[in-house]
C-alpha atoms as a PDB file:
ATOM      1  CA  UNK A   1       0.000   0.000   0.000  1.00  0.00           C
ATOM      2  CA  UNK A   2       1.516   3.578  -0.859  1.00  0.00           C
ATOM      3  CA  UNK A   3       1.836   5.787   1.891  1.00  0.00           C
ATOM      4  CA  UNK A   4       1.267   9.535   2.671  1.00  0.00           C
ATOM      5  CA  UNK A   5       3.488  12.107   3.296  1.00  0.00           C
ATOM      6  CA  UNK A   6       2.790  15.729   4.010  1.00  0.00           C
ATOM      7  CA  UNK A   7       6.172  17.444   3.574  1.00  0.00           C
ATOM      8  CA  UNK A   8       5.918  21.299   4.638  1.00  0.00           C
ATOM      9  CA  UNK A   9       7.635  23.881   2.789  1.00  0.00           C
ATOM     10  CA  UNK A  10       8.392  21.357  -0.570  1.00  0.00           C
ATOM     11  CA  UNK A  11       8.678  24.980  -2.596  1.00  0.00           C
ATOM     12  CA  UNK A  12      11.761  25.602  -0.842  1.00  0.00           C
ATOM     13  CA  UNK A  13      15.614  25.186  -1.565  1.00  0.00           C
ATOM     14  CA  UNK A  14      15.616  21.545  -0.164  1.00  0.00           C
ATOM     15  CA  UNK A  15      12.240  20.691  -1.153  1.00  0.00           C
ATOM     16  CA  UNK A  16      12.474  19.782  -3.880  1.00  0.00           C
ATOM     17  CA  UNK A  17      14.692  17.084  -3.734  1.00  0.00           C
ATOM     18  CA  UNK A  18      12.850  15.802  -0.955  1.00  0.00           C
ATOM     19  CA  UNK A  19       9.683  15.457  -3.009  1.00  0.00           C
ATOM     20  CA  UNK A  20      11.685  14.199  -5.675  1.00  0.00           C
ATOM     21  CA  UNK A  21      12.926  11.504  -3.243  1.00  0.00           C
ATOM     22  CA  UNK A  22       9.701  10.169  -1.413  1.00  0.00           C
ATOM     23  CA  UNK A  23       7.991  10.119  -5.206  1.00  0.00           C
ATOM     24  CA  UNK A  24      10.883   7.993  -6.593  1.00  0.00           C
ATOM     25  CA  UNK A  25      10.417   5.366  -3.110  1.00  0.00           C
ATOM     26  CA  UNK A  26       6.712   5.533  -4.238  1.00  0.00           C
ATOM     27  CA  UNK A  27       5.355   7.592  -1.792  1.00  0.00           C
ATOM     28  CA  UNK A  28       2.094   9.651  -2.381  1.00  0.00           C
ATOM     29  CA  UNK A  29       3.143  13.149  -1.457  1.00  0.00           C
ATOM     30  CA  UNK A  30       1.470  16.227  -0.530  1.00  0.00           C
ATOM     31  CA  UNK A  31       3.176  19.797  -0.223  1.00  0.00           C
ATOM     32  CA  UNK A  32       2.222  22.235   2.278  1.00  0.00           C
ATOM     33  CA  UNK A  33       3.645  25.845   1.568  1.00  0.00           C
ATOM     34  CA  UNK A  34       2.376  29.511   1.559  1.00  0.00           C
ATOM     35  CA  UNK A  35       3.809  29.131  -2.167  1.00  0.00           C
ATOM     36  CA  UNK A  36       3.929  27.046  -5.966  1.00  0.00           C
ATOM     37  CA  UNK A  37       6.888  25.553  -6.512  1.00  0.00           C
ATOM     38  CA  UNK A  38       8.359  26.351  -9.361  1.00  0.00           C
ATOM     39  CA  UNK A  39       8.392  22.646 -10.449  1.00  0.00           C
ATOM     40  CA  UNK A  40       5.128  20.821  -9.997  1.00  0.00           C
ATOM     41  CA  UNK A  41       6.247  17.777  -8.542  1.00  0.00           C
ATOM     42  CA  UNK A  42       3.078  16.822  -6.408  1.00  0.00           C
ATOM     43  CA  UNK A  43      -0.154  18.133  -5.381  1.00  0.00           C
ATOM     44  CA  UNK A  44       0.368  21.755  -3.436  1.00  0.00           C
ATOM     45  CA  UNK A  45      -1.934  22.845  -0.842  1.00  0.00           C
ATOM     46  CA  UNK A  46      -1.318  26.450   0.220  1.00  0.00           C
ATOM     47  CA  UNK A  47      -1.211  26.220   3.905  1.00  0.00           C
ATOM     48  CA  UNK A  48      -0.509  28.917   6.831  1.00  0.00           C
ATOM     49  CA  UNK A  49       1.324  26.556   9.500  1.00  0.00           C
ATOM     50  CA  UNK A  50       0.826  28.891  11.807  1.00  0.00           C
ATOM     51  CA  UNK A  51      -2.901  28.606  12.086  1.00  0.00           C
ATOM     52  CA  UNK A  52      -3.468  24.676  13.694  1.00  0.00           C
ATOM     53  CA  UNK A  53      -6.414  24.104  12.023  1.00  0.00           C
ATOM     54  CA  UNK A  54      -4.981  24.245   9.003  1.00  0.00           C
ATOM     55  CA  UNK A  55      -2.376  22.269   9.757  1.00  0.00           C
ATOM     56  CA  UNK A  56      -5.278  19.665  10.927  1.00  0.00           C
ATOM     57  CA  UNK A  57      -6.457  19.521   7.442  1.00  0.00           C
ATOM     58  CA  UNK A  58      -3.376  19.571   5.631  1.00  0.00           C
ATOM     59  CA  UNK A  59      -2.290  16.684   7.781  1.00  0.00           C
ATOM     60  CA  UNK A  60      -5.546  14.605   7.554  1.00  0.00           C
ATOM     61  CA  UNK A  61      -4.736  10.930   5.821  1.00  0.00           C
ATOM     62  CA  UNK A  62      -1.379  11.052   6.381  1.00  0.00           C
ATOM     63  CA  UNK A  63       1.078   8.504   7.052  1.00  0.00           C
ATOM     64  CA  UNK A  64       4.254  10.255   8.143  1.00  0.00           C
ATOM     65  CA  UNK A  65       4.979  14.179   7.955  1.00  0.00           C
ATOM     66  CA  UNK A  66       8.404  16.008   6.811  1.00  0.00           C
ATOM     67  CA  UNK A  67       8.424  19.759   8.029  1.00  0.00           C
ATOM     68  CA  UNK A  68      10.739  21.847   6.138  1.00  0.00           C
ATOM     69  CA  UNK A  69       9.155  24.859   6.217  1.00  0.00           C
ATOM     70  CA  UNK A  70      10.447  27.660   8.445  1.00  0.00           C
ATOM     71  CA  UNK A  71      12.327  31.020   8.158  1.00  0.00           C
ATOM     72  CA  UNK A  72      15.733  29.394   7.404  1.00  0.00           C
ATOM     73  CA  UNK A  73      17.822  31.684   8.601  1.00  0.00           C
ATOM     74  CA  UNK A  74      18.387  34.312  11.539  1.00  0.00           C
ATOM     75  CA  UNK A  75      18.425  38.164  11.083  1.00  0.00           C
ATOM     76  CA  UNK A  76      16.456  37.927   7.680  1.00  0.00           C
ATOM     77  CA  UNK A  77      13.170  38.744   9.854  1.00  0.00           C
ATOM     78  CA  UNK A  78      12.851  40.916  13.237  1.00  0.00           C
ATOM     79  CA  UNK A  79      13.752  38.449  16.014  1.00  0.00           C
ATOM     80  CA  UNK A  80      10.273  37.787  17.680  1.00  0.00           C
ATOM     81  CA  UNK A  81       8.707  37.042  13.537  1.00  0.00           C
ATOM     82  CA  UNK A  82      11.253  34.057  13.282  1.00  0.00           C
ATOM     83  CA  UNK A  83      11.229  32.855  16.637  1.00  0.00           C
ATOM     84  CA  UNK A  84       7.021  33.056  16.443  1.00  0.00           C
ATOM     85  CA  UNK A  85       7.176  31.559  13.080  1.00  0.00           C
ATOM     86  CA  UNK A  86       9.465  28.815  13.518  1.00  0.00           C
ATOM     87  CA  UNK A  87       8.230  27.403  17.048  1.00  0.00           C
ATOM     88  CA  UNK A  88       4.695  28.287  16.137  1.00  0.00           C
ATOM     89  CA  UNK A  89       4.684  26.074  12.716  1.00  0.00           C
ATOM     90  CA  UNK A  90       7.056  23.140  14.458  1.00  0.00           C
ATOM     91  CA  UNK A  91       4.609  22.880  17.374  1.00  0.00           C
ATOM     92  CA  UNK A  92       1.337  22.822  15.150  1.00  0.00           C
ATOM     93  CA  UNK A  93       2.897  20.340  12.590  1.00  0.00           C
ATOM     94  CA  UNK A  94       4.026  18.189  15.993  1.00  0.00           C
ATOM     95  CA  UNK A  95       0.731  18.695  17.966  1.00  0.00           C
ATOM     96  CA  UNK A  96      -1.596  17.630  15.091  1.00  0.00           C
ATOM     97  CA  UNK A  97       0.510  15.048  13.714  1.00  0.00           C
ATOM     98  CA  UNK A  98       0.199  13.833  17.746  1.00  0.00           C
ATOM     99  CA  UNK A  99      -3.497  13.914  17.579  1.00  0.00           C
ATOM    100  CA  UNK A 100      -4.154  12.580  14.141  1.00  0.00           C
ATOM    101  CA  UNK A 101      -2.468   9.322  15.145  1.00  0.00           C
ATOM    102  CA  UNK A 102       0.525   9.948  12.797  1.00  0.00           C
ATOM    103  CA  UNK A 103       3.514   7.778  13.687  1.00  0.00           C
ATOM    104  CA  UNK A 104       6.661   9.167  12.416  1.00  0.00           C
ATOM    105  CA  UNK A 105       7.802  12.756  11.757  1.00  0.00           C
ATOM    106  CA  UNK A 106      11.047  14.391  10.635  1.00  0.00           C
ATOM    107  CA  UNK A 107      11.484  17.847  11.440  1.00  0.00           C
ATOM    108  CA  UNK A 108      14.372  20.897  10.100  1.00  0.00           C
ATOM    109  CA  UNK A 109      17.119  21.478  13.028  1.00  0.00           C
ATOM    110  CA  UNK A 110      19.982  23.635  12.180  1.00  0.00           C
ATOM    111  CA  UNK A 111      23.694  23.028  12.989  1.00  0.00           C
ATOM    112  CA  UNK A 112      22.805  27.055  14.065  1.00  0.00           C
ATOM    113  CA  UNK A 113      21.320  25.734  17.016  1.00  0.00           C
ATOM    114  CA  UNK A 114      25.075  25.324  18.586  1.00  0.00           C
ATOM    115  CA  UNK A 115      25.468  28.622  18.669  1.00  0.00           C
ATOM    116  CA  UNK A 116      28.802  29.619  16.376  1.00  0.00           C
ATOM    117  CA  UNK A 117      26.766  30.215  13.513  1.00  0.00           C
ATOM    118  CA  UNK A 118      25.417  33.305  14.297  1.00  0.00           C
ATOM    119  CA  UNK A 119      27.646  34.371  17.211  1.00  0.00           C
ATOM    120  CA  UNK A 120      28.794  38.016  17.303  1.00  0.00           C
ATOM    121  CA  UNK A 121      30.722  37.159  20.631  1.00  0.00           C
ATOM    122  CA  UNK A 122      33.213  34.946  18.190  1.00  0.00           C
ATOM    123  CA  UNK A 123      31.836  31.503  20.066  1.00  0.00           C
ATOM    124  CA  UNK A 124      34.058  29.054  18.851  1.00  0.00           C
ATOM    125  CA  UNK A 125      33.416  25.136  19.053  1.00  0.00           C
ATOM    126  CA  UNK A 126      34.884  22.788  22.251  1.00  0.00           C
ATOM    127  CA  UNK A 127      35.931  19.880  20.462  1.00  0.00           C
ATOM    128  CA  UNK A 128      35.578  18.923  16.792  1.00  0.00           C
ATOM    129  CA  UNK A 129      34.496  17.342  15.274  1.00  0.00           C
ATOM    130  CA  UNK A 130      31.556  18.807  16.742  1.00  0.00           C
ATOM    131  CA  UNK A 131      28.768  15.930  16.984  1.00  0.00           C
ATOM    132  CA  UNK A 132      25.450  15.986  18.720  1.00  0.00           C
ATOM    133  CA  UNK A 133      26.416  15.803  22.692  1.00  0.00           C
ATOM    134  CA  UNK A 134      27.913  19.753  22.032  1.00  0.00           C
ATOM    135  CA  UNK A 135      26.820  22.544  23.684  1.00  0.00           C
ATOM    136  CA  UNK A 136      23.940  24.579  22.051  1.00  0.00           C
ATOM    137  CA  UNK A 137      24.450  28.051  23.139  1.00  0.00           C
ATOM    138  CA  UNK A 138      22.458  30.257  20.641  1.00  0.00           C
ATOM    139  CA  UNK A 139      22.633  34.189  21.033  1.00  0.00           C
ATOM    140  CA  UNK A 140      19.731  34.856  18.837  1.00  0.00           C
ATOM    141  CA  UNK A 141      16.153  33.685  18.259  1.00  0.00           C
ATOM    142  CA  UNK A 142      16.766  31.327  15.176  1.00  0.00           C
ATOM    143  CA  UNK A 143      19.440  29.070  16.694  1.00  0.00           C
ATOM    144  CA  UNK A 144      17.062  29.170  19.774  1.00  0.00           C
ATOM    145  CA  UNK A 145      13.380  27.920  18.010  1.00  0.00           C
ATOM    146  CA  UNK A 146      15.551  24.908  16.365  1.00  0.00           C
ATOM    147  CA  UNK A 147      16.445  24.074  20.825  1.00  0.00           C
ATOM    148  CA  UNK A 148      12.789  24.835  21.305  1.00  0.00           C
ATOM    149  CA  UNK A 149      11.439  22.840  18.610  1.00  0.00           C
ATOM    150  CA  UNK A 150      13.818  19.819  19.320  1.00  0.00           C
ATOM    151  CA  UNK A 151      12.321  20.076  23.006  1.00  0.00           C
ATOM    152  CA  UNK A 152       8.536  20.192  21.516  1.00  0.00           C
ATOM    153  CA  UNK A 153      10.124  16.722  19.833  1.00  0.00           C
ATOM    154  CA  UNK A 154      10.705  15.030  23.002  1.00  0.00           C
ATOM    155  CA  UNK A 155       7.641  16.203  24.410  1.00  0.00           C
ATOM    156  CA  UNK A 156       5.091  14.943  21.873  1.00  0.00           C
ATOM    157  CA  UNK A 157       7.420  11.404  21.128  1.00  0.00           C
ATOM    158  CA  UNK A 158       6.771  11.371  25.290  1.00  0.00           C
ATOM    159  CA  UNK A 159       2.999  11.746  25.125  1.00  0.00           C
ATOM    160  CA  UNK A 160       2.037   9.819  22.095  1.00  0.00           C
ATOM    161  CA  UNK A 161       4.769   7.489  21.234  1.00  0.00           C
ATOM    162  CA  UNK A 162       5.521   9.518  17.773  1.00  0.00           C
ATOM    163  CA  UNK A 163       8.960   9.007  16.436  1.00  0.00           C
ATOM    164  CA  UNK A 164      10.592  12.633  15.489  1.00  0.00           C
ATOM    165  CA  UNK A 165      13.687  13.089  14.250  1.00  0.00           C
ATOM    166  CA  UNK A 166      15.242  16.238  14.077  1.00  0.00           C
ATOM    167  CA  UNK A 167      17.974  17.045  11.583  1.00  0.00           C
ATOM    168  CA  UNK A 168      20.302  19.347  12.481  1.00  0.00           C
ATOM    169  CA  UNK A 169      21.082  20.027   8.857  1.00  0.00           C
ATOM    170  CA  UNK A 170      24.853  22.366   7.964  1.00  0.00           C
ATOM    171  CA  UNK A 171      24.618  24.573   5.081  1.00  0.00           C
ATOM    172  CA  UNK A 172      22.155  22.912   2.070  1.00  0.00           C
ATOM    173  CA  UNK A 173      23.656  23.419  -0.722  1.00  0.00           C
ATOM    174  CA  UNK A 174      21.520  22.400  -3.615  1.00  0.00           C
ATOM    175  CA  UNK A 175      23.426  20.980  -7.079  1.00  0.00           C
ATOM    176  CA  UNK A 176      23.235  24.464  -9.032  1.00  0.00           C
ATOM    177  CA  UNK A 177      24.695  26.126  -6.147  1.00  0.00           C
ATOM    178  CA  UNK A 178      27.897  23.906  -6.615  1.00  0.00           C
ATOM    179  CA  UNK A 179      29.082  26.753  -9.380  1.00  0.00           C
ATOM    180  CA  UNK A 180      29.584  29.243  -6.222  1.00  0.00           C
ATOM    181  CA  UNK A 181      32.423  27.113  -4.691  1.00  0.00           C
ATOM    182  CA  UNK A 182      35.612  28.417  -6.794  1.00  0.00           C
ATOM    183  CA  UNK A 183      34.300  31.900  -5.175  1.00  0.00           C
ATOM    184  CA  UNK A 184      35.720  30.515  -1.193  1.00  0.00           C
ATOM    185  CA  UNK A 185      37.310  27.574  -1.372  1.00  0.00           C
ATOM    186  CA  UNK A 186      41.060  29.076  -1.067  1.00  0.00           C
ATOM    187  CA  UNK A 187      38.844  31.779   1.846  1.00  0.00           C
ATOM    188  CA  UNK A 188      38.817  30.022   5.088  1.00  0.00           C
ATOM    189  CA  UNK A 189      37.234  32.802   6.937  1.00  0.00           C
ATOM    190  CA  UNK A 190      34.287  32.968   5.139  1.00  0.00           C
ATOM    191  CA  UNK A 191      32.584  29.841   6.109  1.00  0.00           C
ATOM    192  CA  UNK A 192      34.172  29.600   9.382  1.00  0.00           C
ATOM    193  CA  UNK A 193      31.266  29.869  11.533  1.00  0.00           C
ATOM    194  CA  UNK A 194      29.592  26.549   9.958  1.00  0.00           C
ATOM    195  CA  UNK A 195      32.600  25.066  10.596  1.00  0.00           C
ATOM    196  CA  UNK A 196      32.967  24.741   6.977  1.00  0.00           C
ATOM    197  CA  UNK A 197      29.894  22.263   6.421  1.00  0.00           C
ATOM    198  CA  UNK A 198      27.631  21.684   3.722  1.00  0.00           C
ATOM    199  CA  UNK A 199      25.156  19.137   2.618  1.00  0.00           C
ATOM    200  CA  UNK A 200      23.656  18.062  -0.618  1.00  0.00           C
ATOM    201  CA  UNK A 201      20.129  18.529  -1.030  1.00  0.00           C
ATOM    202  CA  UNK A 202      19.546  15.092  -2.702  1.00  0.00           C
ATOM    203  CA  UNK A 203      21.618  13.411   0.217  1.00  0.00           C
ATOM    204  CA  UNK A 204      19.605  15.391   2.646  1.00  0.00           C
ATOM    205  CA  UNK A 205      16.666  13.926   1.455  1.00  0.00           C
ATOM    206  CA  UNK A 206      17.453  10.426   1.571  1.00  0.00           C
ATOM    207  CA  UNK A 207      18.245  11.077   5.004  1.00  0.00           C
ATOM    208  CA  UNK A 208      14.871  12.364   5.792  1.00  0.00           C
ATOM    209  CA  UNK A 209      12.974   9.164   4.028  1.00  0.00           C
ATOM    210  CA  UNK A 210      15.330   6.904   5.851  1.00  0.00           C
ATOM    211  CA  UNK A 211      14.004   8.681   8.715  1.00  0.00           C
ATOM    212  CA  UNK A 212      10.552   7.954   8.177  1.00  0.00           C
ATOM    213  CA  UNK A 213      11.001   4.155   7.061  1.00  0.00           C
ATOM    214  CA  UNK A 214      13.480   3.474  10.231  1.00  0.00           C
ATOM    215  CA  UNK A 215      11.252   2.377  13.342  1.00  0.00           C
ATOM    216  CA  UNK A 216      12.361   2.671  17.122  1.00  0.00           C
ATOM    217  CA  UNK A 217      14.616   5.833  17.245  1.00  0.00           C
ATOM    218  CA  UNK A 218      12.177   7.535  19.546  1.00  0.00           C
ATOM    219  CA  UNK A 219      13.036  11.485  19.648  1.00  0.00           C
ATOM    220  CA  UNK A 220      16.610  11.974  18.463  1.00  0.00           C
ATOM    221  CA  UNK A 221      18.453  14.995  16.979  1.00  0.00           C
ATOM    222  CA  UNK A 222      20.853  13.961  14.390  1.00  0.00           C
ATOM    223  CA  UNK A 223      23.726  15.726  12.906  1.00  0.00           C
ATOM    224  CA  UNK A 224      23.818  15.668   8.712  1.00  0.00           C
ATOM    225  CA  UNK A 225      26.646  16.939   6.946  1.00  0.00           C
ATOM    226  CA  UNK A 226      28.741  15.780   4.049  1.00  0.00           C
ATOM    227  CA  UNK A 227      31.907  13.941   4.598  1.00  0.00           C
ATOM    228  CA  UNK A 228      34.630  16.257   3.260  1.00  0.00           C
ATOM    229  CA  UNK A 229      34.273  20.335   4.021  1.00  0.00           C
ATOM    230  CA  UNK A 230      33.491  22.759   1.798  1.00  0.00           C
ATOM    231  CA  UNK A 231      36.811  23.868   1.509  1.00  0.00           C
ATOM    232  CA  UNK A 232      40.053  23.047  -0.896  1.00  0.00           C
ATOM    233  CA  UNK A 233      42.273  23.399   2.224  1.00  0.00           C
ATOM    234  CA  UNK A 234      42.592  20.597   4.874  1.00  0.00           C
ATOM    235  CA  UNK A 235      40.861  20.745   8.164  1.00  0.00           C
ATOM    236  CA  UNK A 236      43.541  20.698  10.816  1.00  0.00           C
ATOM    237  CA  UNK A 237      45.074  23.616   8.676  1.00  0.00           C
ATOM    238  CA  UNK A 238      41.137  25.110   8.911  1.00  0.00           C
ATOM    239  CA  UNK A 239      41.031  24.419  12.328  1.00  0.00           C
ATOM    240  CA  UNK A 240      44.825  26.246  12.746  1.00  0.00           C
ATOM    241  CA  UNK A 241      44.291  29.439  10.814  1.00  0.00           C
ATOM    242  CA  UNK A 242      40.833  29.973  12.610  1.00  0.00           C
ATOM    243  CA  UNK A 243      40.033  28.169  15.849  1.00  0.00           C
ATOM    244  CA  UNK A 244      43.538  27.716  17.021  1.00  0.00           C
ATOM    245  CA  UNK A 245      42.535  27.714  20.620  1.00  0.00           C
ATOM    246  CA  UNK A 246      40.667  24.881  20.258  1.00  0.00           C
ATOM    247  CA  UNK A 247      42.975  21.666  21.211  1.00  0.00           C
ATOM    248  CA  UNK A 248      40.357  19.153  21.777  1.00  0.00           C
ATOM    249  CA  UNK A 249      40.274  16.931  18.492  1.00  0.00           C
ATOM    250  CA  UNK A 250      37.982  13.752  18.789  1.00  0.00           C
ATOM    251  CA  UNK A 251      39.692  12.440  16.010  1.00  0.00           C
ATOM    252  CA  UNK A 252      42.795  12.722  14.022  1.00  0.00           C
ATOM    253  CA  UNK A 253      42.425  15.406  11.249  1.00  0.00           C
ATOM    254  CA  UNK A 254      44.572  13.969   8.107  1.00  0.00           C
ATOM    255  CA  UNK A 255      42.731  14.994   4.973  1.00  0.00           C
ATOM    256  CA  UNK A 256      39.600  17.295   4.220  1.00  0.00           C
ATOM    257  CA  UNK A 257      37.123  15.789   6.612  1.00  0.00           C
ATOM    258  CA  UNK A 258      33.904  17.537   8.047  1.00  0.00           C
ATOM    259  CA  UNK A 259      34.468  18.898  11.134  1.00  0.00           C
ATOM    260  CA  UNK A 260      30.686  18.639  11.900  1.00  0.00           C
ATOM    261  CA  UNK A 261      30.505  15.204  12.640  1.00  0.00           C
ATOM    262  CA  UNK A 262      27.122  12.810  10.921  1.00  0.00           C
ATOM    263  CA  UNK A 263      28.319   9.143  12.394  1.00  0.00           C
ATOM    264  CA  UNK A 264      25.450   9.323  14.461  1.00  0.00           C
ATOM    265  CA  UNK A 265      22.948   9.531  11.317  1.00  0.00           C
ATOM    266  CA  UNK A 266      25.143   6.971   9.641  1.00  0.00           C
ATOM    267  CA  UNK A 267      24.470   4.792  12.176  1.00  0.00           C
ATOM    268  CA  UNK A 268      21.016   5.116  13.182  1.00  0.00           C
ATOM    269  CA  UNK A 269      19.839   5.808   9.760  1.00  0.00           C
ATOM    270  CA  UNK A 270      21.984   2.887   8.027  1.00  0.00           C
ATOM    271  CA  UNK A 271      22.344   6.700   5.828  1.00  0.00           C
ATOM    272  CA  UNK A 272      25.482   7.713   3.527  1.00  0.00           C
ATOM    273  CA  UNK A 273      26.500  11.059   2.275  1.00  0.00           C
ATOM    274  CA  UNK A 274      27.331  10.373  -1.569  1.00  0.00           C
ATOM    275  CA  UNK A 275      27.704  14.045  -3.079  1.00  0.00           C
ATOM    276  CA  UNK A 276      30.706  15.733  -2.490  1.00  0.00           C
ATOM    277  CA  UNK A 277      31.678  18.975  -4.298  1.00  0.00           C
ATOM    278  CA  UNK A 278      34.679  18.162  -5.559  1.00  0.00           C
ATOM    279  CA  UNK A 279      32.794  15.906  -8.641  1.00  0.00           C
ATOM    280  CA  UNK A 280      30.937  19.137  -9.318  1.00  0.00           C
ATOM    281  CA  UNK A 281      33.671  21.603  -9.550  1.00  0.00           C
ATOM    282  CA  UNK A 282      36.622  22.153 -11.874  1.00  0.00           C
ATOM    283  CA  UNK A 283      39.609  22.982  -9.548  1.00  0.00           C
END
C-alpha cells in the first residue's frame, strides 16, 4: 500500500529534492507551503502553519509528515517574527501530527542551534568534530526555536509514542549552487562559523525518508553533513588558521574531513552522504 506524506515547505531550496525523493520510493506526497513551486512535482496545498487548524487539514490521511518549512535563517526577519514563526509552525505540525495518530515525523534542526553560527561574541566550538552531545548556546532567536522545537520533539514522542527526528542540517547546498564554490574555497574565513559544512540537497533527502522508514529511534536529533568540508584546504590547517585555541580533536584530522561530525545519522539511519563537491567543480 503507498503511503502519505505531508512534507511542509516542498517549494523551498531543499524541497524539492525531498519530493523528488519520497515520489521515486513511491510515496504519495502532498506539499504544504504559503507558495507554488516552481516545479510541480506533487499536489500543493497552500497552507498557513501557523494557524493549527490548518495544519489539521493539511495533515488529515497522512502517514508520516516532513516539516521543512520555516524562516531558514536568523536576522532575515525581526527576532520575535522568526522565533514566532518557527516554534509556532514546528509545534502545530508536531501537535496535530500527535493527535491525528501519525507515527513518524522528521522535522528541520539547524547546525545554528550550537550557537557559532550566528555568534557576534566569536563563540568558537569545544571539540571537533563537533557531533550531537555539544553545547547549544544560541545568542539569537533562530538558533534558539531549532532548541525549542527539538524540546517540543521530546515532548510529543513522550505523550504519544511519535517518532521525530530532528535534523540538524549544515549549510544545504543544492546541485546548481555547486558553481559558487571556486568563489571561497582558497577563503577560510568565510565559512568559518559553519565550521565549513555543507550538505547536498539530494543526500539530505534520503536522510529524511530513511528517517521515516526506520522504526524505534524515539526522539533523536541527528547531525547531517557531508563527509569532506566545503573547503580546498585541509581541516587541521582550517582548524589552525581559525580556531587555534581549540585543542580538543575527537579524532585525528589527516585529509579534508567535516568537522561537523554525521556518524550518528550513519548509524542510526543505516544513511550515507554520496555528493561531495569536488565531482561538481573544476579545480
Amino acid at each position: 500500500m503507498m503511503k502519505k506524506v505531508v512534507i511542509t515547505g516542498g517549494s523551498g531550496l531543499l524541497g524539492r529534492d525531498v519530493i523528488k525523493e519520497f515520489l521515486h520510493h513511491g510515496y504519495d506526497v502532498v506539499n504544504a507551503d504559503l507558495k507554488h513551486p516552481k516545479e510541480a512535482l506533487c499536489q500543493t496545498v497552500i497552507t498557513d502553519l501557523t494557524n493549527l487548524g490548518q495544519v489539521y487539514g493539511v495533515l488529515a490521511g497522512a502517514d508520516a509528515v516532513v516539516h521543512l518549512a520555516a524562516i531558514p535563517v536568523a536576522y532575515s526577519h525581526p527576532n520575535e517574527v522568526t522565533f514566532q514563526n518557527n516554534v509556532m509552525s514546528t509545534y502545530n505540525i508536531l501537535e496535530a501530527a500527535g493527535q491525528l495518530g501519525i507515527k513518524k515525523a522528521v522535522i528541520s534542526s539547524s547546525e545554528s542551534s550550537y550557537g557559532i553560527c550566528f555568534s557576534k561574541q566569536n563563540l568558537q566550538p569545544q571539540y571537533v568534530p563537533m557531533d550531537e552531545d555539544h553545547p547549544q548556546l544560541p545568542e539569537e532567536s533562530y538558533g534558539l526555536s531549532k532548541i525549542v522545537n527539538e524540546k517540543t520533539a521530546d515532548m510529543i514522542h513522550q505523550r504519544t509514542g511519535m517518532q521525530v527526528v530532528s535534523m540538524r542540517l549544515g549549510n544545504v547546498i543544492s546541485p546548481e549552487m555547486y558553481k559558487n564554490f571556486p568563489d571561497f574555497i582558497h577563503k577560510p574565513e568565510q565559512r568559518k562559523t559553519i565550521l565549513w559544512s555543507y550538505i547536498d540537497t539530494r543526500d539530505a533527502a534520503t536522510a529524511f525518508r530513511l528517517a521515516v522508514e526506520t522504526d524505534g529511534l524515539g526522539s533523536v536529533a541527528l547531525n547531517l553533513a557531508a563527509d569532506d568540508t566545503s573547503m580546498d584546504i585541509e581541516s587541521k590547517l582550517l582548524m589552525e588558521t581559525c580556531y587555534p585555541a581549540v585543542k580538543e580533536f575527537r579524532k585525528d584530522l589527516t585529509g579534508f574531513e567535516s568537522l561537523l561530525s554525521s556518524e550518528k545519522a550513519k548509524k542510526l539511519l543505516n544513511w550515507k552522504p554520496v555528493h561531495q563537491w569536488r565531482n561538481y567543480v573544476l579545480l
